[in-house]
Protein backbone atom coordinates (compact mmCIF):
# COMPACT_ATOMS: atom_id res chain seq x y z
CA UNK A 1 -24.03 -10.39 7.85
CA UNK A 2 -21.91 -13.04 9.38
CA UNK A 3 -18.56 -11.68 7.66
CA UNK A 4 -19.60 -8.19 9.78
CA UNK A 5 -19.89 -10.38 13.06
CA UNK A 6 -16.68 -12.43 12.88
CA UNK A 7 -14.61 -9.37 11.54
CA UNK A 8 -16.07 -7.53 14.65
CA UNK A 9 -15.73 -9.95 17.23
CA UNK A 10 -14.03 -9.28 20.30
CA UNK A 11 -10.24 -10.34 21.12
CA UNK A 12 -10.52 -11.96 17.45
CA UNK A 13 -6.75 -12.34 16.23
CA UNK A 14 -6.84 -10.39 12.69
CA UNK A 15 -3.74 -10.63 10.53
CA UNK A 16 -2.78 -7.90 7.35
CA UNK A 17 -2.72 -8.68 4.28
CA UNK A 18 0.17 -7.72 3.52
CA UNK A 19 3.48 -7.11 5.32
CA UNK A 20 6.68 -4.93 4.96
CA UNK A 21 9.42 -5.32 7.22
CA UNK A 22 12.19 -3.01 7.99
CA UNK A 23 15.71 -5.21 8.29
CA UNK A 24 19.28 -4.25 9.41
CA UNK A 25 21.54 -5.29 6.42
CA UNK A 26 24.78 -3.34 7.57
CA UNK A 27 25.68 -0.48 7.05
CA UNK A 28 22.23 -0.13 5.71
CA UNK A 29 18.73 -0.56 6.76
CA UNK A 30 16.25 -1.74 4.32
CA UNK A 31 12.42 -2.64 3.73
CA UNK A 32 11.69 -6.14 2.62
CA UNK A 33 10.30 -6.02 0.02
CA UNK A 34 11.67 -2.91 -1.14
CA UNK A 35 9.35 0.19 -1.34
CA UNK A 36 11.06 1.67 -4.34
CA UNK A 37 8.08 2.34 -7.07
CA UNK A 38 10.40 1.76 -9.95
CA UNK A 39 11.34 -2.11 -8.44
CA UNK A 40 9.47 -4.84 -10.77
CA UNK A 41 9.72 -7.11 -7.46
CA UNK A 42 8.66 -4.27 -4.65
CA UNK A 43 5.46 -3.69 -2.58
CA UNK A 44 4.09 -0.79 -4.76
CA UNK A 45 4.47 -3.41 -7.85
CA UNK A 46 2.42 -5.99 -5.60
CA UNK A 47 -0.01 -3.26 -4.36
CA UNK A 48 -0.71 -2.11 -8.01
CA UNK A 49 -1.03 -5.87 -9.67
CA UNK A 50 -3.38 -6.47 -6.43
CA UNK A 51 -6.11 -3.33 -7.27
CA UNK A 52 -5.36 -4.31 -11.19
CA UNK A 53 -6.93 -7.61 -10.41
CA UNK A 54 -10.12 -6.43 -7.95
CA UNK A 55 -10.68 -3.81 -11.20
CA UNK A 56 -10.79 -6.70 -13.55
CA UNK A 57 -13.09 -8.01 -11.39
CA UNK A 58 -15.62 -5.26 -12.27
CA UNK A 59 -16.00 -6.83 -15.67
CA UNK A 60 -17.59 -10.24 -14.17
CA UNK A 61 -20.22 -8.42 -12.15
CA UNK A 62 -23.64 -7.79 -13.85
CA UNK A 63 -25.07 -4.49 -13.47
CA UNK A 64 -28.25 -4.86 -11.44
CA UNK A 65 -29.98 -1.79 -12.08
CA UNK A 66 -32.76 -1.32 -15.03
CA UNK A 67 -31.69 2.56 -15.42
CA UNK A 68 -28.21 1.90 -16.28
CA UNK A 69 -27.11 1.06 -19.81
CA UNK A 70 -23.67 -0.46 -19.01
CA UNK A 71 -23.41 -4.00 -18.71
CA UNK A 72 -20.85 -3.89 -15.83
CA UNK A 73 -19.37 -1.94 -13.68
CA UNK A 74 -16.15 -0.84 -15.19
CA UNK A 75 -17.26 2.43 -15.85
CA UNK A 76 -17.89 3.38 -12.59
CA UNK A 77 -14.70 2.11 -11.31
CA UNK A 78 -12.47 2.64 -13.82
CA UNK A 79 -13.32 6.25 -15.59
């Protein structure tokens, strides 16, 4: 409950998580890091690695529930 409070406190500074910035580089303009899906070292590349990782994650929680057979929830989350 206390994550709910601070996240909704009033005038509290919050900050992204992540960040993509639009630079002059003449004669072009670019976004740093690059948005280009096909870039090893872009933001879609960090993006993708990034829900990879919270999917993974599925396989450490127990299922809970009595009804379900699966021991986890990658099923649900990754069909």
């Amino acid at each position: 409950m206390s994550l709910f409070m601070d996240e909704m406190e009033p005038g509290r500074a919050s900050f992204p998580l992540c960040e993509v910035a639009l630079h002059l580089q003449e004669p072009n303009i670019v976004f740093v890091p690059t948005l280009n899906p096909q870039d090893s070292e872009g933001f879609c590349h960090l993006i993708d690695i990034l829900l990879n990782d919270i999917m993974q994650m599925s396989l450490l929680v127990v299922r809970v529930a009595k009804h379900s057979s699966e021991p986890n929830y990658k099923v649900i989350l990754m069909p």
